[in-house]
PDB file of N, CA and C in Angstrom:
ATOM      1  N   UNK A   1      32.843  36.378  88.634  1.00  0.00           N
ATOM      2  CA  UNK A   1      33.623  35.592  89.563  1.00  0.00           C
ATOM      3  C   UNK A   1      33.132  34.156  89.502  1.00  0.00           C
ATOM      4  N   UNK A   2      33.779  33.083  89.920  1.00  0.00           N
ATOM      5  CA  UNK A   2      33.586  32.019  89.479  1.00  0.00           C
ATOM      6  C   UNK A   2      33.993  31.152  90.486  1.00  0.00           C
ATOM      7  N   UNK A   3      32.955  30.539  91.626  1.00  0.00           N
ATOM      8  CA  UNK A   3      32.989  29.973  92.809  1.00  0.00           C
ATOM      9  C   UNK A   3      32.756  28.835  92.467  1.00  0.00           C
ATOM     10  N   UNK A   4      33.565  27.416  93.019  1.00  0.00           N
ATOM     11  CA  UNK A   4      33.976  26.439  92.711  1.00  0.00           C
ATOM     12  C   UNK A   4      33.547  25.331  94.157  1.00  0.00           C
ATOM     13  N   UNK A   5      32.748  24.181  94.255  1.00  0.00           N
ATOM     14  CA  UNK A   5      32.772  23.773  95.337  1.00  0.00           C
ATOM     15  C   UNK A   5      33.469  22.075  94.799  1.00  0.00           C
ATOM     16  N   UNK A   6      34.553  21.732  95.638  1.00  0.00           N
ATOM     17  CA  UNK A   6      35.196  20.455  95.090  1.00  0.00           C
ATOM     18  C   UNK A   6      34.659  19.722  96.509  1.00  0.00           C
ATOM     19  N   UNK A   7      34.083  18.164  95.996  1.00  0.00           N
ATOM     20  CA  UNK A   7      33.511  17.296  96.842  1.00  0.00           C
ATOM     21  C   UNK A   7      34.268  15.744  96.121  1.00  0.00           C
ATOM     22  N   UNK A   8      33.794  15.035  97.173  1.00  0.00           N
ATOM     23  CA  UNK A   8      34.474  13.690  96.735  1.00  0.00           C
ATOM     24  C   UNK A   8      35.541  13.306  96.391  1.00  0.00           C
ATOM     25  N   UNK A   9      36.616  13.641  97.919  1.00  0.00           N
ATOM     26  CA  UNK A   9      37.755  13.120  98.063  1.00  0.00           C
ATOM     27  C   UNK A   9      38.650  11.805  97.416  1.00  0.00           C
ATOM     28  N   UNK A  10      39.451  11.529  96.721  1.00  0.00           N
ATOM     29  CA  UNK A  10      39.938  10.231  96.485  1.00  0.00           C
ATOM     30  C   UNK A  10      41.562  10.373  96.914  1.00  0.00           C
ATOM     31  N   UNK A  11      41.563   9.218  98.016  1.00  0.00           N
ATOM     32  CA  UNK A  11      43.011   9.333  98.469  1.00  0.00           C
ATOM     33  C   UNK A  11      43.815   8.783  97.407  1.00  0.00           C
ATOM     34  N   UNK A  12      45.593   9.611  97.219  1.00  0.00           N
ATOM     35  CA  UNK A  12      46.214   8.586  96.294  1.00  0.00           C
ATOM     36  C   UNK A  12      47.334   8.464  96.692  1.00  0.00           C
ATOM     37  N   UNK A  13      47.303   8.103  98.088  1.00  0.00           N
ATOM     38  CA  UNK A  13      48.266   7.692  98.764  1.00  0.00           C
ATOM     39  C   UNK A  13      49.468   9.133  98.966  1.00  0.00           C
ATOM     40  N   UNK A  14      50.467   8.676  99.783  1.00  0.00           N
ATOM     41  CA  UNK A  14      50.877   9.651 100.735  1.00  0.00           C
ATOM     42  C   UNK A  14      51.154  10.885 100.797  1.00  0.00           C
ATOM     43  N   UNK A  15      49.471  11.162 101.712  1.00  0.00           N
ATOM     44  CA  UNK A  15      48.885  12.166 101.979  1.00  0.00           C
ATOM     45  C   UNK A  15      47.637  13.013 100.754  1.00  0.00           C
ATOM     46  N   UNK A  16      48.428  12.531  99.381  1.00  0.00           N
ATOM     47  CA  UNK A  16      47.716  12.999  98.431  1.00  0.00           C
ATOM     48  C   UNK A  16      46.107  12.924  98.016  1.00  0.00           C
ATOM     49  N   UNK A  17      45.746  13.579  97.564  1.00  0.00           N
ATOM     50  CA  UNK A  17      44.337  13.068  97.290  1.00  0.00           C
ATOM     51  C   UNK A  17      43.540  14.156  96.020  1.00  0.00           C
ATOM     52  N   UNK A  18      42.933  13.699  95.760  1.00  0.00           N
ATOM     53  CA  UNK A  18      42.054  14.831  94.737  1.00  0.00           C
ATOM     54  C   UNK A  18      40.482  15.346  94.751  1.00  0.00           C
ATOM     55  N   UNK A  19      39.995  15.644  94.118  1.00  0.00           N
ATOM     56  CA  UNK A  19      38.200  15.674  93.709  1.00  0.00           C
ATOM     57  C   UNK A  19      37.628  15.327  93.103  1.00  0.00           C
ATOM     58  N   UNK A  20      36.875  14.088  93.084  1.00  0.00           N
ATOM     59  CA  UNK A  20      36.262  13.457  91.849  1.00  0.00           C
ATOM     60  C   UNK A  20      35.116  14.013  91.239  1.00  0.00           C
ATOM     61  N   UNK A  21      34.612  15.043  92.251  1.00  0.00           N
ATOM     62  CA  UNK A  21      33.329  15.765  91.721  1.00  0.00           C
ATOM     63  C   UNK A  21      33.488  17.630  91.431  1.00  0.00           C
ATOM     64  N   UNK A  22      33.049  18.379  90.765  1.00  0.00           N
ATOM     65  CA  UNK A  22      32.966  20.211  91.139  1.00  0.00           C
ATOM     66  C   UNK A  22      31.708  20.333  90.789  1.00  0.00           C
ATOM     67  N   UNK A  23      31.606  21.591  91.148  1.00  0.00           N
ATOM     68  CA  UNK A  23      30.397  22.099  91.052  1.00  0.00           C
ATOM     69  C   UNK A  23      30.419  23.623  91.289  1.00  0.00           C
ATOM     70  N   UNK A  24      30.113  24.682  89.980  1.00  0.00           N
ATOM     71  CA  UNK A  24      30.787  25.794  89.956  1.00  0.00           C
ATOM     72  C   UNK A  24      29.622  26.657  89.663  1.00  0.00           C
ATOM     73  N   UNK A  25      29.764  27.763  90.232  1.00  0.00           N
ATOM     74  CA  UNK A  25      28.531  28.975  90.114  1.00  0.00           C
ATOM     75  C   UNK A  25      29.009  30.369  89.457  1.00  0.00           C
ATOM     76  N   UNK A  26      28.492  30.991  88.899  1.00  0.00           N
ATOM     77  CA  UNK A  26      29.391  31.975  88.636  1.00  0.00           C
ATOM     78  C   UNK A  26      28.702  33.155  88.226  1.00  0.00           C
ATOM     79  N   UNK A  27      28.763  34.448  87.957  1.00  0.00           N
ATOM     80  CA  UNK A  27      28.169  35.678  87.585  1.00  0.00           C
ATOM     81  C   UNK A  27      28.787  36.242  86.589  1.00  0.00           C
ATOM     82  N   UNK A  28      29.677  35.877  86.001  1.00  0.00           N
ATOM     83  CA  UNK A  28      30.205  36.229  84.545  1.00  0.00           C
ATOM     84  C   UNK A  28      30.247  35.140  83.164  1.00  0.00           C
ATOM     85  N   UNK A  29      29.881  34.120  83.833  1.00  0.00           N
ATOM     86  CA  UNK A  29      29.967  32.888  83.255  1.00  0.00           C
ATOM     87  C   UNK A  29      28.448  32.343  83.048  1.00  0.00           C
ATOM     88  N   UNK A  30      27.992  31.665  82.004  1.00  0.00           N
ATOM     89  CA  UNK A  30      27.119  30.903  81.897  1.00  0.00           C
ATOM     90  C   UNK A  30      27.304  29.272  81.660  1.00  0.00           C
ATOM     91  N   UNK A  31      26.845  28.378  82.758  1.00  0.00           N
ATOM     92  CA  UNK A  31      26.891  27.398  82.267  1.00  0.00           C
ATOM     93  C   UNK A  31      26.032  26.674  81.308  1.00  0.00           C
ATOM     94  N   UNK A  32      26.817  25.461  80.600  1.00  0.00           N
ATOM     95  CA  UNK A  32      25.704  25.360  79.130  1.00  0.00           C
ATOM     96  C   UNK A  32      25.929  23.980  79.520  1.00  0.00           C
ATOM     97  N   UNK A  33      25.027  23.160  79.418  1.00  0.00           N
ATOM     98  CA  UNK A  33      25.224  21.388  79.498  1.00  0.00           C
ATOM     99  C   UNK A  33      24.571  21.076  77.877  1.00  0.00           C
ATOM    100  N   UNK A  34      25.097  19.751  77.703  1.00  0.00           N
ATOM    101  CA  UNK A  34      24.558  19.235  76.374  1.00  0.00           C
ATOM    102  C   UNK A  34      24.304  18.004  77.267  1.00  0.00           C
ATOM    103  N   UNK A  35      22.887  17.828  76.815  1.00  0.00           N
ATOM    104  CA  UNK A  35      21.819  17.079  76.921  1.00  0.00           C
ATOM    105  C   UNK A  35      21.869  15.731  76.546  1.00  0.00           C
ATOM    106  N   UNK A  36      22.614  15.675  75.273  1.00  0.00           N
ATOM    107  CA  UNK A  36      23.391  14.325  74.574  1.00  0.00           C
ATOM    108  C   UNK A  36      24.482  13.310  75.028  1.00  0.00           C
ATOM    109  N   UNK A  37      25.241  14.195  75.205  1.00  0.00           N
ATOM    110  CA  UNK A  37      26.124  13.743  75.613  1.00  0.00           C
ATOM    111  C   UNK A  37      26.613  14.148  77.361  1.00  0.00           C
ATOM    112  N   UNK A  38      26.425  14.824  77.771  1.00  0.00           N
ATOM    113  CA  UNK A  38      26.131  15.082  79.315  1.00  0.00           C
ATOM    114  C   UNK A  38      27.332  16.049  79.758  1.00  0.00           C
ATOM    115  N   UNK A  39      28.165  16.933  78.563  1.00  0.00           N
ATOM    116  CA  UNK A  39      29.320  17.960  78.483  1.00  0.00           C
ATOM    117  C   UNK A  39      28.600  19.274  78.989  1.00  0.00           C
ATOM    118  N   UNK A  40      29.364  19.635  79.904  1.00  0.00           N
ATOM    119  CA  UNK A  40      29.352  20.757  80.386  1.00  0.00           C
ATOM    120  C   UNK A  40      30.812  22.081  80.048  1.00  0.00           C
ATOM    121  N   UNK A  41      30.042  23.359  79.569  1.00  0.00           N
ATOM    122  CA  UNK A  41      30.785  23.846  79.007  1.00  0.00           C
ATOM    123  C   UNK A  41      30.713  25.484  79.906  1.00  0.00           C
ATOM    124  N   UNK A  42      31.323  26.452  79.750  1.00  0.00           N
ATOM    125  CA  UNK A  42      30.561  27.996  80.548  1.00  0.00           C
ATOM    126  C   UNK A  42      31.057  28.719  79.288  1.00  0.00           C
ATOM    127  N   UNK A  43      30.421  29.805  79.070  1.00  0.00           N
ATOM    128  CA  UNK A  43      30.075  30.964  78.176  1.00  0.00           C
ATOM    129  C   UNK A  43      30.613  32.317  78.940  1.00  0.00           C
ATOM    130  N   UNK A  44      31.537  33.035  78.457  1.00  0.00           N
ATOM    131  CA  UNK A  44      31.586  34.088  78.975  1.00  0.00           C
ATOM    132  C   UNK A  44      30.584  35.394  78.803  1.00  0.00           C
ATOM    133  N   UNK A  45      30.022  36.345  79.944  1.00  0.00           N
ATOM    134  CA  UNK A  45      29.402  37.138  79.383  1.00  0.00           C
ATOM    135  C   UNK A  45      29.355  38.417  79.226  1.00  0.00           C
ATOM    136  N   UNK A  46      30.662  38.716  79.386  1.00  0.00           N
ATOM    137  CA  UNK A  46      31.002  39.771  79.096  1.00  0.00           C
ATOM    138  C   UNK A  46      31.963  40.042  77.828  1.00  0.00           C
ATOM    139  N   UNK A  47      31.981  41.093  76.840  1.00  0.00           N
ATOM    140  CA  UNK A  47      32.582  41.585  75.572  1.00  0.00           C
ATOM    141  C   UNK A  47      34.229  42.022  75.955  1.00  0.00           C
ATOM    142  N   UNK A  48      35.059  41.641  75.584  1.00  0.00           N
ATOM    143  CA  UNK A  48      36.719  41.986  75.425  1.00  0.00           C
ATOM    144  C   UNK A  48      36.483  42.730  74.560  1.00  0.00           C
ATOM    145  N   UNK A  49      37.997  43.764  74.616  1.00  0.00           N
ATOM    146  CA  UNK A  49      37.816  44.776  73.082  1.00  0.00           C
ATOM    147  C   UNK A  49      38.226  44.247  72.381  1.00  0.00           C
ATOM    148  N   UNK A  50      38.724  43.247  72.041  1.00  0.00           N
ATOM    149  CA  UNK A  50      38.978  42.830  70.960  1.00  0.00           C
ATOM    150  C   UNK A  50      37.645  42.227  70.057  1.00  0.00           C
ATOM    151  N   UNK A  51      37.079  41.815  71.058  1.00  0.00           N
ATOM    152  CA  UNK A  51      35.530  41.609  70.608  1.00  0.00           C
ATOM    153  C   UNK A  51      34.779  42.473  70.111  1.00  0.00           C
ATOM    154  N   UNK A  52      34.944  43.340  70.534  1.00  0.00           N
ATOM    155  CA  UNK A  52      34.191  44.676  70.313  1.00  0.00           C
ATOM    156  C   UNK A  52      34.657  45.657  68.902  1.00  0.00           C
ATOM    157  N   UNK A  53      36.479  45.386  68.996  1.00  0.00           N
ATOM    158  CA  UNK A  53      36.788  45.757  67.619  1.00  0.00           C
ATOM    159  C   UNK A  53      36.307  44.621  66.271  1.00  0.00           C
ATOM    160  N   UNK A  54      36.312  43.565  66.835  1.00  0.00           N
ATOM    161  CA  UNK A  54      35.275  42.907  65.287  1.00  0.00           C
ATOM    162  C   UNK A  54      34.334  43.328  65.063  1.00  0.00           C
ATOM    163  N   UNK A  55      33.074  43.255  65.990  1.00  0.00           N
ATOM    164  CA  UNK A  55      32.043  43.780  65.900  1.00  0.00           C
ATOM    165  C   UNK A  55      32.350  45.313  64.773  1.00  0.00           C
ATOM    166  N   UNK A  56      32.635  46.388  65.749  1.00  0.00           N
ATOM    167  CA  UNK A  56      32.965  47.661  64.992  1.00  0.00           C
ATOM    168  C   UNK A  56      33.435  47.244  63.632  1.00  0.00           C
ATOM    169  N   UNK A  57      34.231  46.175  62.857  1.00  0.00           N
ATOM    170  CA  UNK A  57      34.761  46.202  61.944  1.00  0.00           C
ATOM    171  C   UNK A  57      33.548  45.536  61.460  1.00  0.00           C
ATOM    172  N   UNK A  58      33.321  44.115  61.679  1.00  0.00           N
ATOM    173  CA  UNK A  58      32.093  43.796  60.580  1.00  0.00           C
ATOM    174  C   UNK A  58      30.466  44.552  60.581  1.00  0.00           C
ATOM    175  N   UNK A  59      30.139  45.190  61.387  1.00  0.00           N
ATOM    176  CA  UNK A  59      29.748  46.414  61.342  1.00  0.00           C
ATOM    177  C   UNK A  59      29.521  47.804  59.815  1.00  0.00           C
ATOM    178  N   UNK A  60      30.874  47.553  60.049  1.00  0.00           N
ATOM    179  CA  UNK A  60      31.298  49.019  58.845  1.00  0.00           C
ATOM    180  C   UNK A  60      31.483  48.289  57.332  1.00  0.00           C
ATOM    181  N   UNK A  61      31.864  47.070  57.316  1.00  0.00           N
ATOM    182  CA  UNK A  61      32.045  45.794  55.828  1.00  0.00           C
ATOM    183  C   UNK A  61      30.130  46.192  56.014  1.00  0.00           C
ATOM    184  N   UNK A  62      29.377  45.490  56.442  1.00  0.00           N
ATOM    185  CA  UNK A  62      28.218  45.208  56.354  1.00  0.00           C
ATOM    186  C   UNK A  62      27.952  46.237  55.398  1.00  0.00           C
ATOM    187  N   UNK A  63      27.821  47.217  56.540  1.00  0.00           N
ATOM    188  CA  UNK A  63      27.202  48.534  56.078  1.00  0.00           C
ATOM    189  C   UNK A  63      27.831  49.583  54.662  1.00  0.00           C
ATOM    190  N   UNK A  64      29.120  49.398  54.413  1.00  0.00           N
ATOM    191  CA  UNK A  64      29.677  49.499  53.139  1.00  0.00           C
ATOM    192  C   UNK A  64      28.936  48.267  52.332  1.00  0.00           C
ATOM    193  N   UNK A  65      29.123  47.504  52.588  1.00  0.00           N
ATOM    194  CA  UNK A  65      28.227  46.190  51.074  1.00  0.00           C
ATOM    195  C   UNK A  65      27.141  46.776  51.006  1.00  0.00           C
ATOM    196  N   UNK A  66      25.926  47.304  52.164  1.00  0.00           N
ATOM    197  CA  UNK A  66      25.061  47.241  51.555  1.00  0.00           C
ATOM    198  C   UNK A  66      24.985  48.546  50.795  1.00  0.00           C
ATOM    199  N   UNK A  67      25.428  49.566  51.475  1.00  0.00           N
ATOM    200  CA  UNK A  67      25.234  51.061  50.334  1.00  0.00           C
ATOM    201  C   UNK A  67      26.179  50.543  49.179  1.00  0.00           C
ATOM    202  N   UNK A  68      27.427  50.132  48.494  1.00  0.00           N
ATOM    203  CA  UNK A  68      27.541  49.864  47.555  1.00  0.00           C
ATOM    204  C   UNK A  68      26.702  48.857  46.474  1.00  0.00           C
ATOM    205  N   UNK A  69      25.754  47.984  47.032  1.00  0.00           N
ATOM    206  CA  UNK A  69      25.198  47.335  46.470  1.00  0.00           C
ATOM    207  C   UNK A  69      23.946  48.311  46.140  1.00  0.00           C
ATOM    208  N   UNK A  70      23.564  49.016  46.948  1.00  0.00           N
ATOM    209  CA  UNK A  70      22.399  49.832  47.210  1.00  0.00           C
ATOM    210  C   UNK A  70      23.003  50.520  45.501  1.00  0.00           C
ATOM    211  N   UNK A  71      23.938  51.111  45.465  1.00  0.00           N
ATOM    212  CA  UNK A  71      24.449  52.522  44.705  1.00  0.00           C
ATOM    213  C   UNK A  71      24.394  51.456  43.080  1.00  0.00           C
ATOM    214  N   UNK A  72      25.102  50.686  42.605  1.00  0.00           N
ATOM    215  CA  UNK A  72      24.999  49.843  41.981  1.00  0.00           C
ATOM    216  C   UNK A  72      23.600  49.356  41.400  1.00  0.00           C
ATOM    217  N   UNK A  73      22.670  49.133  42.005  1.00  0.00           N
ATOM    218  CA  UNK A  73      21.259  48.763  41.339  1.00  0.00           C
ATOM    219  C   UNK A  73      20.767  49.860  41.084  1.00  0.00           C
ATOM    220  N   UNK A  74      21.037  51.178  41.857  1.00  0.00           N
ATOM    221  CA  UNK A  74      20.341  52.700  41.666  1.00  0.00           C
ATOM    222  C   UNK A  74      21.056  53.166  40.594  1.00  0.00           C
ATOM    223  N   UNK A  75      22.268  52.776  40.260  1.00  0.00           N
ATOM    224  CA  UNK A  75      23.097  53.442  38.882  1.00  0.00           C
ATOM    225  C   UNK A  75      23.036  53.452  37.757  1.00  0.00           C
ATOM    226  N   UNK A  76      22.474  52.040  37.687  1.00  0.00           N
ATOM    227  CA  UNK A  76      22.009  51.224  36.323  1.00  0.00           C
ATOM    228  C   UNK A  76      20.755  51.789  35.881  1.00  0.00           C
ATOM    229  N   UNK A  77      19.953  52.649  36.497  1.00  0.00           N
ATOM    230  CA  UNK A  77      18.587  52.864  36.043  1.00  0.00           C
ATOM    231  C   UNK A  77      18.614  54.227  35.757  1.00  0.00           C
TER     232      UNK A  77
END
Protein backbone atom coordinates (compact mmCIF):
# COMPACT_ATOMS: atom_id res chain seq x y z
CA UNK A 1 0.00 0.00 0.00
CA UNK A 2 1.30 3.25 -0.74
CA UNK A 3 0.50 6.28 1.66
CA UNK A 4 1.04 9.63 0.25
CA UNK A 5 1.31 12.89 2.42
CA UNK A 6 0.80 16.17 -0.02
CA UNK A 7 2.11 19.50 1.75
CA UNK A 8 2.70 22.90 0.32
CA UNK A 9 -0.30 24.36 -1.00
CA UNK A 10 0.00 26.71 -4.16
CA UNK A 11 -3.12 28.69 -4.93
CA UNK A 12 -3.95 28.99 -8.78
CA UNK A 13 -6.60 31.00 -8.52
CA UNK A 14 -10.34 30.28 -8.45
CA UNK A 15 -10.46 28.17 -5.73
CA UNK A 16 -7.82 25.93 -7.36
CA UNK A 17 -4.68 24.99 -5.93
CA UNK A 18 -2.12 22.12 -5.92
CA UNK A 19 1.03 20.45 -3.94
CA UNK A 20 4.30 21.54 -4.44
CA UNK A 21 5.75 18.98 -2.14
CA UNK A 22 4.83 14.63 -1.44
CA UNK A 23 6.13 12.52 0.57
CA UNK A 24 5.22 8.77 0.24
CA UNK A 25 5.70 5.61 2.47
CA UNK A 26 4.90 2.42 1.42
CA UNK A 27 5.14 -1.54 2.20
CA UNK A 28 5.22 -2.91 -1.24
CA UNK A 29 7.30 -0.35 -2.67
CA UNK A 30 10.87 0.59 -2.15
CA UNK A 31 12.02 3.92 -2.42
CA UNK A 32 15.42 4.47 -4.30
CA UNK A 33 16.92 8.19 -4.50
CA UNK A 34 19.97 8.92 -6.74
CA UNK A 35 22.41 10.74 -4.95
CA UNK A 36 23.56 12.61 -8.23
CA UNK A 37 21.14 13.89 -9.40
CA UNK A 38 18.52 14.04 -6.47
CA UNK A 39 15.67 11.51 -8.62
CA UNK A 40 13.58 9.65 -6.71
CA UNK A 41 12.26 6.49 -8.05
CA UNK A 42 10.11 3.22 -5.98
CA UNK A 43 10.83 -0.45 -6.79
CA UNK A 44 8.18 -2.82 -6.60
CA UNK A 45 8.51 -5.77 -4.26
CA UNK A 46 6.60 -8.08 -5.01
CA UNK A 47 6.87 -10.84 -8.25
CA UNK A 48 3.77 -10.72 -11.02
CA UNK A 49 3.37 -14.00 -12.89
CA UNK A 50 4.41 -12.85 -15.57
CA UNK A 51 7.58 -12.32 -13.78
CA UNK A 52 7.69 -15.42 -12.51
CA UNK A 53 6.97 -17.07 -15.96
CA UNK A 54 10.42 -15.52 -17.21
CA UNK A 55 12.15 -16.53 -14.45
CA UNK A 56 10.67 -20.31 -14.96
CA UNK A 57 11.62 -19.86 -18.64
CA UNK A 58 15.20 -18.51 -18.33
CA UNK A 59 15.59 -20.95 -15.71
CA UNK A 60 15.01 -24.06 -18.03
CA UNK A 61 17.32 -22.12 -21.34
CA UNK A 62 20.04 -21.89 -18.54
CA UNK A 63 19.81 -25.19 -17.41
CA UNK A 64 19.37 -26.84 -20.99
CA UNK A 65 22.77 -24.76 -22.17
CA UNK A 66 24.47 -25.97 -19.51
CA UNK A 67 23.74 -29.91 -19.76
CA UNK A 68 24.07 -29.53 -23.53
CA UNK A 69 27.29 -27.92 -23.26
CA UNK A 70 28.07 -30.32 -20.38
CA UNK A 71 27.10 -33.44 -23.02
CA UNK A 72 29.20 -31.92 -25.88
CA UNK A 73 32.70 -31.67 -24.08
CA UNK A 74 31.84 -35.29 -22.46
CA UNK A 75 31.17 -36.63 -26.16
CA UNK A 76 34.23 -35.69 -27.72
CA UNK A 77 36.35 -37.76 -25.33
Amino acid sequence: MLDCEFSVPIELGEGDFEFSQVHCTSTLYEQISNATTGAEFYIDKTISYGDAVLFWFFTIFLIAGIVVNLFKIFWKR
